[in-house]
N, C-alpha and C. Protein backbone atom coordinates (compact mmCIF):
# COMPACT_ATOMS: atom_id res chain seq x y z
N UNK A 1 27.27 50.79 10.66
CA UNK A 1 28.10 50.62 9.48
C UNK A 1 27.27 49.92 8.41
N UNK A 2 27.37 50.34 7.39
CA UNK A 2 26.90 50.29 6.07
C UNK A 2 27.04 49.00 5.26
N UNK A 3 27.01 47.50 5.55
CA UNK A 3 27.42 46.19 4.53
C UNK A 3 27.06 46.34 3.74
N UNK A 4 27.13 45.63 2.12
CA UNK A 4 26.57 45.30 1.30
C UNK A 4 27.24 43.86 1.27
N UNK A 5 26.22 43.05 1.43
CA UNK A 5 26.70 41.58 1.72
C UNK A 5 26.26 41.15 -0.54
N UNK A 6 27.41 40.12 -0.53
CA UNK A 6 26.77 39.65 -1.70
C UNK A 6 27.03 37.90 -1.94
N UNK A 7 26.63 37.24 -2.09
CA UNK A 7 26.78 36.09 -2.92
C UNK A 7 27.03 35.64 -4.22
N UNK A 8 28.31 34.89 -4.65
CA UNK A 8 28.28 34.81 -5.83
C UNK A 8 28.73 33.51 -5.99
N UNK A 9 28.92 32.50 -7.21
CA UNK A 9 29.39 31.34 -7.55
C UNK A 9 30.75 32.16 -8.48
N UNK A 10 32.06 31.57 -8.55
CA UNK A 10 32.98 31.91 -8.72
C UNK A 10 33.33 32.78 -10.84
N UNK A 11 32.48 32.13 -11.34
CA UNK A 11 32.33 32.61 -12.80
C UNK A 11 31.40 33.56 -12.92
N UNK A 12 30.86 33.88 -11.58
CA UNK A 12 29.67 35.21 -11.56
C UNK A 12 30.83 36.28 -10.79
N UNK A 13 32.03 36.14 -10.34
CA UNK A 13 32.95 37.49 -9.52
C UNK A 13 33.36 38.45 -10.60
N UNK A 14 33.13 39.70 -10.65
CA UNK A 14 33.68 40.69 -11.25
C UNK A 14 35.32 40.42 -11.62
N UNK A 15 35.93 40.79 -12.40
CA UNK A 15 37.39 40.88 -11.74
C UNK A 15 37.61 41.62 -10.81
N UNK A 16 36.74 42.92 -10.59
CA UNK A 16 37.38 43.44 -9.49
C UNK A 16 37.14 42.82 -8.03
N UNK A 17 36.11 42.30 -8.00
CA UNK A 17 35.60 41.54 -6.92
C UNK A 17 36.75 40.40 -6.68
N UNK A 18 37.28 39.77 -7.63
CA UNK A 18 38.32 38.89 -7.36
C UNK A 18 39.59 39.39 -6.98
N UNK A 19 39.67 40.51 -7.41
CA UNK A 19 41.01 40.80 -7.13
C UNK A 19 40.50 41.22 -5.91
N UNK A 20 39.86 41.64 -5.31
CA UNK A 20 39.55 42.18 -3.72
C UNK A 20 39.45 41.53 -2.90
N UNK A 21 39.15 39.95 -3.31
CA UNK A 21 38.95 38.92 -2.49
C UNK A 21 40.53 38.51 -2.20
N UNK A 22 40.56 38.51 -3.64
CA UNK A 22 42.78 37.43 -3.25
C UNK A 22 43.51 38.84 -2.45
N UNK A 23 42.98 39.90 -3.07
CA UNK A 23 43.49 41.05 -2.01
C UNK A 23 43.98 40.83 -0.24
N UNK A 24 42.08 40.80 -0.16
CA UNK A 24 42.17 40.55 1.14
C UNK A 24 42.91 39.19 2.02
N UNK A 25 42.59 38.38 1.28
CA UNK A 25 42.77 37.24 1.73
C UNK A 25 44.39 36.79 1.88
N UNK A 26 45.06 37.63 0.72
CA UNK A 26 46.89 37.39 1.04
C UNK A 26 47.22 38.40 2.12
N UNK A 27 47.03 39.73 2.16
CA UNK A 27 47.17 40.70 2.95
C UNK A 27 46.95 39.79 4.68
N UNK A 28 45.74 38.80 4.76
CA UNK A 28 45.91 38.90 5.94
C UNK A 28 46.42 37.08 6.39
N UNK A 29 46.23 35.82 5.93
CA UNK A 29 46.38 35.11 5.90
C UNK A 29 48.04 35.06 5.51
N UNK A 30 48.79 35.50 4.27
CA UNK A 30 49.83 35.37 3.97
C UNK A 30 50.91 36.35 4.74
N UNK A 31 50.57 37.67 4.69
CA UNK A 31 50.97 38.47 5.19
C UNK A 31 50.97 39.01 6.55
N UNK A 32 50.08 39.46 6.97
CA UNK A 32 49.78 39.31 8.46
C UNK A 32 49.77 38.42 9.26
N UNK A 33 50.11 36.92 8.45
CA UNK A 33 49.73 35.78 9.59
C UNK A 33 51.35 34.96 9.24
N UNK A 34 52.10 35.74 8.44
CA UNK A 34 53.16 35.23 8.19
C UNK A 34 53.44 33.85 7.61
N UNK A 35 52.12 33.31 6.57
CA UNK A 35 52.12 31.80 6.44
C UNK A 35 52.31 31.78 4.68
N UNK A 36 53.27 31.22 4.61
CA UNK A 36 53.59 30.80 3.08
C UNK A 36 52.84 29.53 2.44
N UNK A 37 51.69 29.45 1.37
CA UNK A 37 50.88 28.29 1.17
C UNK A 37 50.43 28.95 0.26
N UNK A 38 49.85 27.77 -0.59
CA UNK A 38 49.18 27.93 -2.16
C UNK A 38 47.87 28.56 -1.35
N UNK A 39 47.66 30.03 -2.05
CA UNK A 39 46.38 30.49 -1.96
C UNK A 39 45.46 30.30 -2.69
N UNK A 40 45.67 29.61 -3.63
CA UNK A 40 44.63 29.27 -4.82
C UNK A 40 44.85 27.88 -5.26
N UNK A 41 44.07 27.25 -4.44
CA UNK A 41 44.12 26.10 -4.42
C UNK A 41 42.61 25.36 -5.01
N UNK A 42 42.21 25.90 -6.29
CA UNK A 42 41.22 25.14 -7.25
C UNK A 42 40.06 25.43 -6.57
N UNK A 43 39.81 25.52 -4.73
CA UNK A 43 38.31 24.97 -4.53
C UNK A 43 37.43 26.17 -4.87
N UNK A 44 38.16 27.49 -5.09
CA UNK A 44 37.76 28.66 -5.25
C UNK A 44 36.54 28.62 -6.26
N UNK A 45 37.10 27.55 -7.14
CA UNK A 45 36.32 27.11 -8.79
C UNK A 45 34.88 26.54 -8.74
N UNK A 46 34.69 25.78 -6.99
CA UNK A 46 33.51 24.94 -7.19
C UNK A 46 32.92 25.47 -5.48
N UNK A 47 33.30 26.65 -4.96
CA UNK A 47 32.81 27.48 -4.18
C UNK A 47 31.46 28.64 -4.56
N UNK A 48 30.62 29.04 -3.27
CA UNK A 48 30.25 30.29 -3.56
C UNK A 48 30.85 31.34 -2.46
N UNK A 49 31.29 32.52 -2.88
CA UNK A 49 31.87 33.68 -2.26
C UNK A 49 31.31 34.27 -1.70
N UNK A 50 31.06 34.84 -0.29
CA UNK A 50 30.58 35.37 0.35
C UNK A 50 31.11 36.14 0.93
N UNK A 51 30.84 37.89 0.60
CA UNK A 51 31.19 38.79 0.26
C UNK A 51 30.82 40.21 0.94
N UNK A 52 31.52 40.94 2.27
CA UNK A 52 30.83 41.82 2.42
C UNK A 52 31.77 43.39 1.72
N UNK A 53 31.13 44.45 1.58
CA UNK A 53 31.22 45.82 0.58
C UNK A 53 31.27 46.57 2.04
N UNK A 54 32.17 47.49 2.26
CA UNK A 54 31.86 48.91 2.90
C UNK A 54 33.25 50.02 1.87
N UNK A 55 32.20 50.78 1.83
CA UNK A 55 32.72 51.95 1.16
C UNK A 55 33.51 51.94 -0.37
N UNK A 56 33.04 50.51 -0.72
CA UNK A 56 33.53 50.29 -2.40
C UNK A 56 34.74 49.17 -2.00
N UNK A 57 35.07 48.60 -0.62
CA UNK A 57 35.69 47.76 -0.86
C UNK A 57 35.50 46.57 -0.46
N UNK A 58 35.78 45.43 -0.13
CA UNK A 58 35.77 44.06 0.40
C UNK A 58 36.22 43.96 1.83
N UNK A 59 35.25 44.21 2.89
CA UNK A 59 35.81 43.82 4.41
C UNK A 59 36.20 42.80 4.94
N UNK A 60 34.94 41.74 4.69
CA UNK A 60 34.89 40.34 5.26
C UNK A 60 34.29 39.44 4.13
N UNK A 61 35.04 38.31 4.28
CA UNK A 61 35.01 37.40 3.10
C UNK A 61 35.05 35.97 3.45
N UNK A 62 34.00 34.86 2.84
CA UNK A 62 34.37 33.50 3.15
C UNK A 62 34.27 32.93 1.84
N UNK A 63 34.35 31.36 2.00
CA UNK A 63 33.68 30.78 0.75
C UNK A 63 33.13 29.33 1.36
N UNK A 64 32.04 29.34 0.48
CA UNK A 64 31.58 28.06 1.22
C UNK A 64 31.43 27.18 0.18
N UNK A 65 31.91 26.04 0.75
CA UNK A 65 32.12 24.55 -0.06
C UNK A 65 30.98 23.09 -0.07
N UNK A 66 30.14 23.03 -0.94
CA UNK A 66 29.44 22.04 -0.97
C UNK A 66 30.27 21.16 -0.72
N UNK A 67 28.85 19.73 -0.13
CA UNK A 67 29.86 18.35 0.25
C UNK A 67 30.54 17.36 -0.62
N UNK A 68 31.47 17.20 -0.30
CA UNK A 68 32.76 16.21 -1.08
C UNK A 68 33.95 17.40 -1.88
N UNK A 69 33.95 18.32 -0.99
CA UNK A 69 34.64 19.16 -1.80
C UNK A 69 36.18 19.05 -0.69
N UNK A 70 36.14 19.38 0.34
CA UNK A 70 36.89 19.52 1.42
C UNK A 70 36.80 18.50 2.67
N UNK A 71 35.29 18.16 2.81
CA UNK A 71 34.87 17.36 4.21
C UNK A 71 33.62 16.44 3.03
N UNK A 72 33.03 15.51 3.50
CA UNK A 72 32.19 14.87 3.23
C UNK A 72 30.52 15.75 3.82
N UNK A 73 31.06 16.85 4.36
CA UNK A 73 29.94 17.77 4.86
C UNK A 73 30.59 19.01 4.01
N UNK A 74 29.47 20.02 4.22
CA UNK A 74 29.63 21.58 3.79
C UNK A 74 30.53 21.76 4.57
N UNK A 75 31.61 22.95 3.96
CA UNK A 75 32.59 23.23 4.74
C UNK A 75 32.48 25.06 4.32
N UNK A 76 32.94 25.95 5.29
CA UNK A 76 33.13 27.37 5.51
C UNK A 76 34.58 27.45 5.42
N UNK A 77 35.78 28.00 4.72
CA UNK A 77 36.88 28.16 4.71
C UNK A 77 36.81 29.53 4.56
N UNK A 78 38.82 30.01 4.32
CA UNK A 78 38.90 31.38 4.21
C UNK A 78 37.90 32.77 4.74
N UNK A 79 38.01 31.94 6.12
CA UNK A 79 37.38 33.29 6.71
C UNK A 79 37.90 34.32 7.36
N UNK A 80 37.61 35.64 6.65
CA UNK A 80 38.29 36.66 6.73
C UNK A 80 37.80 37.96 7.18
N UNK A 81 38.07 38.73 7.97
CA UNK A 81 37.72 39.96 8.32
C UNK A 81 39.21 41.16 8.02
N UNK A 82 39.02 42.36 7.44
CA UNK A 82 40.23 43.01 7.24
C UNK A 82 40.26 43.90 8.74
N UNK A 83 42.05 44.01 9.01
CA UNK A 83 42.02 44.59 10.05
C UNK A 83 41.44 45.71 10.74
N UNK A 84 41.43 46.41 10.07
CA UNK A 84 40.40 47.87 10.63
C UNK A 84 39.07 47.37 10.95
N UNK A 85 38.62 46.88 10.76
CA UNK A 85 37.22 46.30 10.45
C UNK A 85 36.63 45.06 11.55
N UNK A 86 37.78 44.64 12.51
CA UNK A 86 37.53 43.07 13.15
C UNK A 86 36.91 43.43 14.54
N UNK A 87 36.90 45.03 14.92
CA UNK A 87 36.49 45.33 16.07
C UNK A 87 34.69 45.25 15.96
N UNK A 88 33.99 45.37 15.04
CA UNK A 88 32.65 45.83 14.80
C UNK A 88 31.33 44.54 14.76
N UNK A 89 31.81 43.43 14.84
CA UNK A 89 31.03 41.95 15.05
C UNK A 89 30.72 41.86 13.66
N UNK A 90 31.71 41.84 12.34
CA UNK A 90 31.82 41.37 11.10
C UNK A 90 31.81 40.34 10.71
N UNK A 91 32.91 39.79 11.62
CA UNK A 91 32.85 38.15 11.46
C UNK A 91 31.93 37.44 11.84
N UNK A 92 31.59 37.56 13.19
CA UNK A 92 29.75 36.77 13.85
C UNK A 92 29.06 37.35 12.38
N UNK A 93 28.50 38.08 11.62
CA UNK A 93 27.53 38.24 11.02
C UNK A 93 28.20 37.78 9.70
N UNK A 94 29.59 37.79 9.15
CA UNK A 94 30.00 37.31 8.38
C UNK A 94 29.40 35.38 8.44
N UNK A 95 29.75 34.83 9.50
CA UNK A 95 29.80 33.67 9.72
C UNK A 95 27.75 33.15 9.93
N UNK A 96 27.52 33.80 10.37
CA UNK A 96 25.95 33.85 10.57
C UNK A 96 25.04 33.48 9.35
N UNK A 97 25.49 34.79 8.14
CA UNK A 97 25.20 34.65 6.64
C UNK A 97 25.69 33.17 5.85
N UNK A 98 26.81 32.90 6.02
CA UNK A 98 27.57 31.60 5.56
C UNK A 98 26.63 30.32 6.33
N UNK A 99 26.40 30.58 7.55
CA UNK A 99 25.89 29.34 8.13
C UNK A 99 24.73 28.85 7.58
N UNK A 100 23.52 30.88 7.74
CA UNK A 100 22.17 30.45 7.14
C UNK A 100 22.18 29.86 5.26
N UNK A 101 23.09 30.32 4.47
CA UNK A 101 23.65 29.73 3.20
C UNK A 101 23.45 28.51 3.00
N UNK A 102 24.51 28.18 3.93
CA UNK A 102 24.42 26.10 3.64
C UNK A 102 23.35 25.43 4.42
N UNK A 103 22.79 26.02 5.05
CA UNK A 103 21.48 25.63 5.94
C UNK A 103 20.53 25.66 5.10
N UNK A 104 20.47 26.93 4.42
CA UNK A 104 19.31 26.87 2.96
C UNK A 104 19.21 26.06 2.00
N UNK A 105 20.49 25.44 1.44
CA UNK A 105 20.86 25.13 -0.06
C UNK A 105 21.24 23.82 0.04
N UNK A 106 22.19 23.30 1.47
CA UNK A 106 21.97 21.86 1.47
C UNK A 106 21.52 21.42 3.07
N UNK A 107 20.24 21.63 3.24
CA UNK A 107 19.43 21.05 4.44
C UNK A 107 19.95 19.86 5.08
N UNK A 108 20.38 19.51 6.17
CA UNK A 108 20.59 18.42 7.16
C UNK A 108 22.37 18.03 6.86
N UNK A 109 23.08 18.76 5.68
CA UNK A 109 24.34 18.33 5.52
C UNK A 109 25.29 18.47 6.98
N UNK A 110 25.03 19.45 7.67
CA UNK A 110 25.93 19.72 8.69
C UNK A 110 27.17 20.40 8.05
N UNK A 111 27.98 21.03 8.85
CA UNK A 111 29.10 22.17 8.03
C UNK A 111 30.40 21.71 9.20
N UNK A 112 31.72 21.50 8.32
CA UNK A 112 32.37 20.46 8.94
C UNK A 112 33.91 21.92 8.38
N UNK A 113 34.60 22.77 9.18
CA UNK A 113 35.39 23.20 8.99
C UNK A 113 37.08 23.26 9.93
N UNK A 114 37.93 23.66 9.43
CA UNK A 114 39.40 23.84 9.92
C UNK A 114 39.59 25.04 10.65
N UNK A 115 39.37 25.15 11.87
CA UNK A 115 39.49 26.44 12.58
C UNK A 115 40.92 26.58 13.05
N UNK A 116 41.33 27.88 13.17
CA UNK A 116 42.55 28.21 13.76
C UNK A 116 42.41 28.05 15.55
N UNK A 117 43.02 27.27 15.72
CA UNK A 117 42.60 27.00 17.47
C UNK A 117 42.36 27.82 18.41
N UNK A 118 43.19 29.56 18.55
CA UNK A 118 42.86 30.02 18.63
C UNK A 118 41.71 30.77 18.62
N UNK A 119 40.66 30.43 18.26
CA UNK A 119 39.07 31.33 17.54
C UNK A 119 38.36 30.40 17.69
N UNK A 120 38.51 28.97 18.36
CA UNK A 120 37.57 27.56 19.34
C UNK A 120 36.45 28.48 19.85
N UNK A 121 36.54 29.55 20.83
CA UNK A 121 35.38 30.28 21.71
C UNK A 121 34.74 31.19 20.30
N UNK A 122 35.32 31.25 19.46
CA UNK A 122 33.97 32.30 18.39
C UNK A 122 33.64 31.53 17.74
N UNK A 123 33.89 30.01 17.46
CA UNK A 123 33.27 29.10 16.91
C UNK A 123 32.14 28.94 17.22
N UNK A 124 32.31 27.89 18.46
CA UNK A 124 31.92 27.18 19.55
C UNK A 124 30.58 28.38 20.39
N UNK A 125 30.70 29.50 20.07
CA UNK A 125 29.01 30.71 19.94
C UNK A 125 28.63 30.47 19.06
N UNK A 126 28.99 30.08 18.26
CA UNK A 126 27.93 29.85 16.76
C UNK A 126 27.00 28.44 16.25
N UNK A 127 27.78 27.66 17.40
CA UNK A 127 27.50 26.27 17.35
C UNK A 127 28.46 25.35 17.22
N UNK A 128 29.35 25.79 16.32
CA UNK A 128 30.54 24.46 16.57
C UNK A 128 30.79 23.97 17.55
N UNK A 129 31.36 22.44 17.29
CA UNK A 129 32.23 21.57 18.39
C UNK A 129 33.30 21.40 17.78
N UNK A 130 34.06 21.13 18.93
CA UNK A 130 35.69 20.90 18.88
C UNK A 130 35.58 19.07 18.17
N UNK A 131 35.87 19.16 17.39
CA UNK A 131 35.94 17.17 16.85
C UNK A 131 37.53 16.68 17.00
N UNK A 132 38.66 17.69 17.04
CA UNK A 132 40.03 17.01 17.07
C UNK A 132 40.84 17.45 18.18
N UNK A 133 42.15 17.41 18.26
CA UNK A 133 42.63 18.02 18.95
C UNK A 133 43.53 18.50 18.40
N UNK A 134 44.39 19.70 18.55
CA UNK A 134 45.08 20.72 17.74
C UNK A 134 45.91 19.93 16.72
N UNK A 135 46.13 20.72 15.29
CA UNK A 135 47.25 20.12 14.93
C UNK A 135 48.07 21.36 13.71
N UNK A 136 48.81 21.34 12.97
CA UNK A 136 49.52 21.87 12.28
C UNK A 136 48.79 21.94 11.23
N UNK A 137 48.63 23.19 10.46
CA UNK A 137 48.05 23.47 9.17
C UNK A 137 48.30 25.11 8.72
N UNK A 138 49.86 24.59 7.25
CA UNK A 138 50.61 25.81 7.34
C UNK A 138 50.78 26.53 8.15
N UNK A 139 51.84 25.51 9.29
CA UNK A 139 52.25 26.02 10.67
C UNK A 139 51.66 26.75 11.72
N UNK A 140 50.40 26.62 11.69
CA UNK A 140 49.41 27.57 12.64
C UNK A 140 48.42 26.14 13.22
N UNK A 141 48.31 25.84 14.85
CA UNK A 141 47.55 25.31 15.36
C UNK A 141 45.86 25.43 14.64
N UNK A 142 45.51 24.43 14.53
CA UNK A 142 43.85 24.50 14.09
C UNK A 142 43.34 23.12 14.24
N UNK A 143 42.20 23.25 14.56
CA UNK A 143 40.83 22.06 15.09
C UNK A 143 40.18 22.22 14.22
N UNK A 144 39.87 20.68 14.01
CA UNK A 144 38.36 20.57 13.14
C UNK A 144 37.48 20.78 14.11
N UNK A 145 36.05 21.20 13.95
CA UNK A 145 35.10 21.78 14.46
C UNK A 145 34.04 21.26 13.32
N UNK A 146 32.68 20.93 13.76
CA UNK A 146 31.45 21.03 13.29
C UNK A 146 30.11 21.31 13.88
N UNK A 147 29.25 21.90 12.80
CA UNK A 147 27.82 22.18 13.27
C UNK A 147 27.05 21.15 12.63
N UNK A 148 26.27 20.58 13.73
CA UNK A 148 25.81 19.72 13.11
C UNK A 148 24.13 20.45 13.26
N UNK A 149 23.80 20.19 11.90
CA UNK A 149 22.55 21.09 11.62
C UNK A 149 20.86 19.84 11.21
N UNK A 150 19.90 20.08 12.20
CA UNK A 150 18.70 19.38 12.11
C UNK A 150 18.23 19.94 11.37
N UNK A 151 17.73 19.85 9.73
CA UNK A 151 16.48 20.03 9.15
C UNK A 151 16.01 19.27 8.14
């Protein structure tokens, strides 16, 4: 399968690119996951988007947050794979790209994110640790988790 991965800082997104992102991201978080919550919640503004393309549209999508934005470390939020698409190891390479990102741009920060508790074992291959123990966040179980990164 064919990616076109892209990177952008949020005043560099096309509109259409934005609308493909809030696309995806209500379709499966709001809609599919049945959770009512502000989807646009400002950090979008001081994020970069990380962005994959198959066939002219938006598959898999994150954004990653320099430190003091969310955690006092880099943080990975809104991570998304669209349903057709979650069988093919999108997300591992989705999450892979995001990791090597903040590994590049802020060296030794470590990446400190809100996982859905469920998805602990696809973390936890990538490097995360479990740091909490479950709790409520827009009614869906989730753990903080971090990678703590040497360079």
């Amino acid at each position: 399968m064919n990616i076109i991965w892209k990177i952008k800082a949020f005043e560099n997104l096309s509109p259409y690119e934005l609308y493909q992102i809030l696309k995806l991201r209500i379709n499966v978080f709001m809609l599919e996951q049945e959770c009512l919550y502000a989807e646009c919640d400002d950090k979008d503004l001081k994020a970069e988007h990380l962005f994959g393309f198959h066939e002219n549209n938006i598959i898999a999508y994150t954004r990653l947050l320099p430190p003091g934005i969310s955690y006092k470390e880099c943080s990975i939020g809104r991570v998304v794979t669209a349903s057709d698409y979650r069988k093919f190891g999108i997300g591992r390479a989705l999450m892979e790209k995001a990791i090597e990102r903040i590994v590049s741009e802020f060296p030794g920060s470590g990446i400190r994110i809100s996982a859905q508790a469920h998805l602990q074992n696809f973390y936890e291959s990538l490097g995360f640790q479990k740091e909490t123990e479950p709790y409520l966040e827009d009614n869906i179980p989730h753990i903080e988790m971090a990678l703590h990164v040497n360079k």
